[in-house]
Protein backbone atom coordinates (compact mmCIF):
# COMPACT_ATOMS: atom_id res chain seq x y z
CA UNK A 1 0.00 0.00 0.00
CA UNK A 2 1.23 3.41 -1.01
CA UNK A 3 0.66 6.91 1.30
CA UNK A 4 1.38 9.75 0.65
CA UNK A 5 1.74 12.54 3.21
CA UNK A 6 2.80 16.33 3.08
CA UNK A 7 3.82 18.26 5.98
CA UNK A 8 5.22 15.29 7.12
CA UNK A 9 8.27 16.33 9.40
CA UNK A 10 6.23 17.99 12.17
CA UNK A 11 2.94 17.91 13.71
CA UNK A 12 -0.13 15.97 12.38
CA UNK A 13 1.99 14.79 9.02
CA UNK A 14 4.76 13.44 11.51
CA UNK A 15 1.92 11.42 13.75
CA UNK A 16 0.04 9.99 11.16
CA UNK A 17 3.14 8.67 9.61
CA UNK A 18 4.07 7.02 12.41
CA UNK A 19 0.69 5.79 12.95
CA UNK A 20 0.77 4.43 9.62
CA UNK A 21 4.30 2.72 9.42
CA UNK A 22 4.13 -1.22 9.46
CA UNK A 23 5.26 -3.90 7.44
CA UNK A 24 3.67 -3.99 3.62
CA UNK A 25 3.61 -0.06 3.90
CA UNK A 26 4.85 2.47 1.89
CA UNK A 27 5.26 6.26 2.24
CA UNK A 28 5.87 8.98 0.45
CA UNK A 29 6.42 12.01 2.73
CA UNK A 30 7.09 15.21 1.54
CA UNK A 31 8.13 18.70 3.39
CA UNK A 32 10.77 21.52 2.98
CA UNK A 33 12.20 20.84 6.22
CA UNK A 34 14.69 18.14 4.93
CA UNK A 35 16.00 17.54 8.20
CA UNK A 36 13.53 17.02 10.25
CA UNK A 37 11.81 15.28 7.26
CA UNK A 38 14.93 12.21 7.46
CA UNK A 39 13.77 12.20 11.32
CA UNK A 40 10.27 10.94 10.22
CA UNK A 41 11.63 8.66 7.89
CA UNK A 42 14.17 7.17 9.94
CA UNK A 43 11.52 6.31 12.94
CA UNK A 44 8.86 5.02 10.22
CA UNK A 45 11.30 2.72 8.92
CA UNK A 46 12.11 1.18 12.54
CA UNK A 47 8.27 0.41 12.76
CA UNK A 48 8.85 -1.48 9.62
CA UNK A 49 7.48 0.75 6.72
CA UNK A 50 9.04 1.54 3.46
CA UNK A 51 9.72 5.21 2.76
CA UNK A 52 11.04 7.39 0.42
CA UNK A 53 11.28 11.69 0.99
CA UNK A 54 10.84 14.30 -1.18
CA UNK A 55 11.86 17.79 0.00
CA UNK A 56 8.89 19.86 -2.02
CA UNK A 57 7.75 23.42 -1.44
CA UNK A 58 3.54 22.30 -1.85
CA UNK A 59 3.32 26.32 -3.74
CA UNK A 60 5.47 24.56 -6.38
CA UNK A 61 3.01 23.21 -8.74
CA UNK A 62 5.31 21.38 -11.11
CA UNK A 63 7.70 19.66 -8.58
CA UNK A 64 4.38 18.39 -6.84
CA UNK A 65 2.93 17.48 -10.07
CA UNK A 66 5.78 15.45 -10.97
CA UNK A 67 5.70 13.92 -7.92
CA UNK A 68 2.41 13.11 -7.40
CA UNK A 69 1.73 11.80 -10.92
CA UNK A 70 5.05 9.71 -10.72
CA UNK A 71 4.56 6.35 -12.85
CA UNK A 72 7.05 4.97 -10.89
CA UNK A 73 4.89 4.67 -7.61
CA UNK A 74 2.55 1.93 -8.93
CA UNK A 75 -0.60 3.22 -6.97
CA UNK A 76 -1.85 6.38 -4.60
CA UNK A 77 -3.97 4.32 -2.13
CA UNK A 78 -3.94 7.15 0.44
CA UNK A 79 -3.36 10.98 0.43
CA UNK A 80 -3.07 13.10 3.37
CA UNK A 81 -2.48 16.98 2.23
CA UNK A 82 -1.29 18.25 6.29
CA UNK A 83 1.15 21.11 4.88
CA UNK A 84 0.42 24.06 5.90
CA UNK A 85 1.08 27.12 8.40
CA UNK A 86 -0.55 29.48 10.88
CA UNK A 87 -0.54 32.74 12.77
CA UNK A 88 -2.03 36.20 14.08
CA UNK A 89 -1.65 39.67 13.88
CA UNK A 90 1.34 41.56 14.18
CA UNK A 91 2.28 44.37 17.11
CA UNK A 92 0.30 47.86 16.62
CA UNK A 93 1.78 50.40 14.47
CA UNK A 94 2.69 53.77 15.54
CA UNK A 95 -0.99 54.55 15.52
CA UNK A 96 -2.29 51.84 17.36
CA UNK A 97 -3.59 49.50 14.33
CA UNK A 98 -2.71 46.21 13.69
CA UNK A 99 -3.27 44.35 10.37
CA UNK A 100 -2.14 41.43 9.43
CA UNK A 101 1.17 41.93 7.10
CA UNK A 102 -0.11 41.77 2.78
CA UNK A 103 3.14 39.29 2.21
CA UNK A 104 1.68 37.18 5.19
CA UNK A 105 -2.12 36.83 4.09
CA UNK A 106 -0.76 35.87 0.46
CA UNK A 107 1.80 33.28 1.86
CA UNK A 108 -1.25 31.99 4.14
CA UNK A 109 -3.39 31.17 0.87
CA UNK A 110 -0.64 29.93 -1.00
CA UNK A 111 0.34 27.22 1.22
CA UNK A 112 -2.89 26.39 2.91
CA UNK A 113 -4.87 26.88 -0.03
CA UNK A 114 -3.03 26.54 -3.18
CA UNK A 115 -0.29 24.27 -1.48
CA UNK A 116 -3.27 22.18 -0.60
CA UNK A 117 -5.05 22.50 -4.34
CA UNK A 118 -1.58 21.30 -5.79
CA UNK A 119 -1.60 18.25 -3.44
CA UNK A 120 -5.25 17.37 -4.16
CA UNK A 121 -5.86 17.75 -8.02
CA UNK A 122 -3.38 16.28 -9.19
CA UNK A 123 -3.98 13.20 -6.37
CA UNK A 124 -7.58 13.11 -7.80
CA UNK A 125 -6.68 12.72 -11.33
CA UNK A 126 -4.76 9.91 -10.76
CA UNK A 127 -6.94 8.05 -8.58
CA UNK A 128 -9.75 8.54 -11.14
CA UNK A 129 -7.29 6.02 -13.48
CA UNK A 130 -6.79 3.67 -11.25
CA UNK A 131 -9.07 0.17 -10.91
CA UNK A 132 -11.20 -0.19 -7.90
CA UNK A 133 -10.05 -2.38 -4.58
CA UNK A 134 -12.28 -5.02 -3.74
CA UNK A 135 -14.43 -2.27 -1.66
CA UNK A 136 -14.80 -0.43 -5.04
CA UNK A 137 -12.24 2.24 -3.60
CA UNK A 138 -9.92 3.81 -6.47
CA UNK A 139 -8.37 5.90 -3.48
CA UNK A 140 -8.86 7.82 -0.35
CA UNK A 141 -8.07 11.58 0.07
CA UNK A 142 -7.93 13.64 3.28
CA UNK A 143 -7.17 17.77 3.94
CA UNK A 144 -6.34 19.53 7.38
CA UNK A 145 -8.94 22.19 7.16
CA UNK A 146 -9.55 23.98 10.90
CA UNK A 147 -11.85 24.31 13.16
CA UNK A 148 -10.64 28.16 12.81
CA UNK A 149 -12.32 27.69 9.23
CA UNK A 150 -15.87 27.77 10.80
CA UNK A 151 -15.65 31.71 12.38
CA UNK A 152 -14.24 34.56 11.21
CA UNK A 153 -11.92 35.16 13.69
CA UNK A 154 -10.53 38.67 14.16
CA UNK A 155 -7.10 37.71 15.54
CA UNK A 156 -6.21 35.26 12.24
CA UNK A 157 -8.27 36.18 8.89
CA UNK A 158 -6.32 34.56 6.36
CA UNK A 159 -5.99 31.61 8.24
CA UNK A 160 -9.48 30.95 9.01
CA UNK A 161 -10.57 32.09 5.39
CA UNK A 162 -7.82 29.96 4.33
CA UNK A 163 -9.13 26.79 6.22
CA UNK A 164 -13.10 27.49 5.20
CA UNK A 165 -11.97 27.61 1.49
CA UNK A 166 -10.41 24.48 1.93
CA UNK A 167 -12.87 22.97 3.97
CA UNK A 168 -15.70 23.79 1.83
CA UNK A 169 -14.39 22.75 -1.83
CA UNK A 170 -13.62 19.24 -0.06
CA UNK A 171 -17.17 18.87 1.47
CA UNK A 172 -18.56 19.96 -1.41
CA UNK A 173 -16.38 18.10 -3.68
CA UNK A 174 -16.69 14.78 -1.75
CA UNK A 175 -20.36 13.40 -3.34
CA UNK A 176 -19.33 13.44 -7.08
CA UNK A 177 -15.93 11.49 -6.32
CA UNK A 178 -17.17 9.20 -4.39
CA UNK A 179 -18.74 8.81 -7.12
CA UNK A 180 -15.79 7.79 -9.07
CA UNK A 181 -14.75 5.46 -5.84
CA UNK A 182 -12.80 8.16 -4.34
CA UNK A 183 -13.05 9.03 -0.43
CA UNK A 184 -12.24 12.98 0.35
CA UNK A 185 -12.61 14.04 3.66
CA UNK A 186 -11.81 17.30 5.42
CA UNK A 187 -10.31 17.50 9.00
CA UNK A 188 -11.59 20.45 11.15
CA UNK A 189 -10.25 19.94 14.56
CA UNK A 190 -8.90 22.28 17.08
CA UNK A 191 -5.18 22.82 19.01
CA UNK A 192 -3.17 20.01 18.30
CA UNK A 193 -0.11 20.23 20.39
CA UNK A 194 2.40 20.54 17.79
CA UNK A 195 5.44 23.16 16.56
CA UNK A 196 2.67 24.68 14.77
CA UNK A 197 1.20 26.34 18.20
CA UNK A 198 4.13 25.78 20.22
CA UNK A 199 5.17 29.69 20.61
CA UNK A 200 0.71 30.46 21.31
CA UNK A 201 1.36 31.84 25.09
CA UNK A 202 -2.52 31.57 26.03
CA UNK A 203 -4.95 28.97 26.85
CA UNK A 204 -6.33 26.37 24.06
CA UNK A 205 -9.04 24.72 24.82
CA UNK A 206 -9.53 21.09 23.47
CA UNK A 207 -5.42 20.73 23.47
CA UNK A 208 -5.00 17.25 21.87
CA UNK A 209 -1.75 15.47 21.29
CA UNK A 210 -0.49 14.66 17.69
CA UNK A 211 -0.78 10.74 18.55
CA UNK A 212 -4.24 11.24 19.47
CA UNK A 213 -5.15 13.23 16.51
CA UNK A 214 -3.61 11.15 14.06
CA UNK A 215 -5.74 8.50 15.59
CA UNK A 216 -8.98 10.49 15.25
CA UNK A 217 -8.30 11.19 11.47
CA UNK A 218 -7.18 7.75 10.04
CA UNK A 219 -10.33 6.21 11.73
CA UNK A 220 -12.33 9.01 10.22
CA UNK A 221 -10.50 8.58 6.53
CA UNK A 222 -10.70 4.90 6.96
CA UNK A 223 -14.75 5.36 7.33
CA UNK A 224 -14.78 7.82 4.23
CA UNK A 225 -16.25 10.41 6.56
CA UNK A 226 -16.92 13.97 4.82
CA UNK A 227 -15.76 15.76 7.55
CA UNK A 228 -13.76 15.00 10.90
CA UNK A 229 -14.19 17.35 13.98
CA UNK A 230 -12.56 17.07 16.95
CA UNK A 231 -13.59 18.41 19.93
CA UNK A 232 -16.67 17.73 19.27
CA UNK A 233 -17.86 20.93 21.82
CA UNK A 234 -14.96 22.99 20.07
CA UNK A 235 -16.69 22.45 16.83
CA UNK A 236 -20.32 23.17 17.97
CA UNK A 237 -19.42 26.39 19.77
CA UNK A 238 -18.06 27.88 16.98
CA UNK A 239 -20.55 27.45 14.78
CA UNK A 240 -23.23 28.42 16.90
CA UNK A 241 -21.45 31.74 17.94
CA UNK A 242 -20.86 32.45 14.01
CA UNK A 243 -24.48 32.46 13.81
CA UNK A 244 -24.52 35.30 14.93
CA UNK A 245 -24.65 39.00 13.92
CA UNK A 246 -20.65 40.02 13.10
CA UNK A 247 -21.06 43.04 15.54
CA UNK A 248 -21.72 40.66 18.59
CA UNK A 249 -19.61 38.03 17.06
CA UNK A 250 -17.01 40.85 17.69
CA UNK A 251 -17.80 41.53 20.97
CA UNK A 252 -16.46 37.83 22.36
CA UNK A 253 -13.84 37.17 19.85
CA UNK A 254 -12.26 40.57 19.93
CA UNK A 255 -11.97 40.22 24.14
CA UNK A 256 -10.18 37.04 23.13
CA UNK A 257 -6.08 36.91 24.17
CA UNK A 258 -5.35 35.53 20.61
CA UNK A 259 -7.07 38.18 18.54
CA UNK A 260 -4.95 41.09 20.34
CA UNK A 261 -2.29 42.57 18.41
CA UNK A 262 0.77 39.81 18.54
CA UNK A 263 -1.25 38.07 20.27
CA UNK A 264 -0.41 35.01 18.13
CA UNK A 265 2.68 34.80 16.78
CA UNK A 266 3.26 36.43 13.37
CA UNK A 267 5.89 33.71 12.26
């Protein structure tokens, strides 16, 4: 069996591989941290898997293209696109604003949004050639939207417009390929206790560990769920409050330690 996993050198890409990693498997892990990328490799390979690394920026469309569509690799049984990045506002200006920086909100849709289109089209494409499993499965997809992509939350836009963009073309997307025998399902979870939110200095609620996650979302994928949300209470509470009127939306979210000026860090 052949997997394929971005953002695999930290965080959520980093569990699941290790989740994954057993005799008669195969992955194909990809990240521009080569480093720490060898680090995921070398501890899926002591729990028996096969894997090869490719160092790819996901905003590269033809280096992930060529990768993904790689005749080589006899068969894409599994995808999980888990590249991406986060972060808030940066410290007030000299008159007391703070917006988020232009170069950031671009680099925030190119890597959690385009990064994740590159991963995914070309993934679908190729699944749609290949002959059905004995389930009728040509191939199963998953994304890492947010939980962040169900408000519109002052102290990150582009992240949480970012994740609902995401989020929403893979929901949406999911009946017709399926379809076509191919599983898609979006992750909207909370704070997973990875390098991605290691520098937040406030509270976050719902804190799970990578191990745990990785858990969650395989047994989701597995069960060709549209969409897996985790906590469960995170997930409700956000949605209800976005129900609401943006002015009094404000009024919570805008009290909120995370949505003050640096409040996150601006990486």
């Amino acid at each position: 069996m052949n997997i394929f996993i971005t953002g695999a050198a930290s965080g959520i890409g980093q569990a699941l591989a290790f989740r994954i990693s057993r005799p008669g498997i195969t992955l194909h892990l990809c990240d521009i941290n080569t480093e720490a990328l060898e680090l995921t490799a070398q501890e899926s390979r002591t729990r028996g898997a096969r894997v090869t690394c490719h160092p790819i920026d996901v905003r590269n469309r033809e280096s992930m293209e060529d990768w993904l569509m790689d005749q080589n690799i006899p068969r894409m049984d599994m995808l999980f696109a888990c590249a991406g990045i986060t972060g808030g506002r940066p410290p007030a200006d000299l008159d007391g604003i703070s917006i988020e920086r232009e170069e950031r909100v671009r680099e925030m849709f190119d890597i959690n949004l385009n990064g994740a289109l590159n991963t995914l089209l070309p993934a679908i494409r190729r699944m749609r050639t290949q002959s059905p499993d004995s389930r009728g499965m040509r191939g199963r997809i998953t994304v890492m939207a947010s939980v962040a992509g169900f408000v519109a939350y002052p102290g990150t836009p582009s992240y949480s417009a970012s994740k609902s963009a995401l989020d929403r073309f893979a929901v949406s997307a999911a009946p017709a390929l399926a379809q076509a025998g191919i599983s898609l399902t979006s992750v909207c979870c909370g704070f997973v206790d990875s390098p991605m939110v290691a520098r937040n200095r406030f509270p976050m609620p719902g804190l799970v560990s990578p191990a745990d996650a990785a858990q969650r979302i395989l047994r989701g994928t597995l069960r060709g769920d549209r969409r897996v949300i985790f906590p469960r209470w995170l997930v409700f509470g956000s949605r209800l409050v976005d129900l609401l009127p943006p002015r009094l939306m404000e009024l919570y979210y805008c009290r909120q330690p995370s949505a003050q000026p640096a409040g996150m860090p601006d990486f």
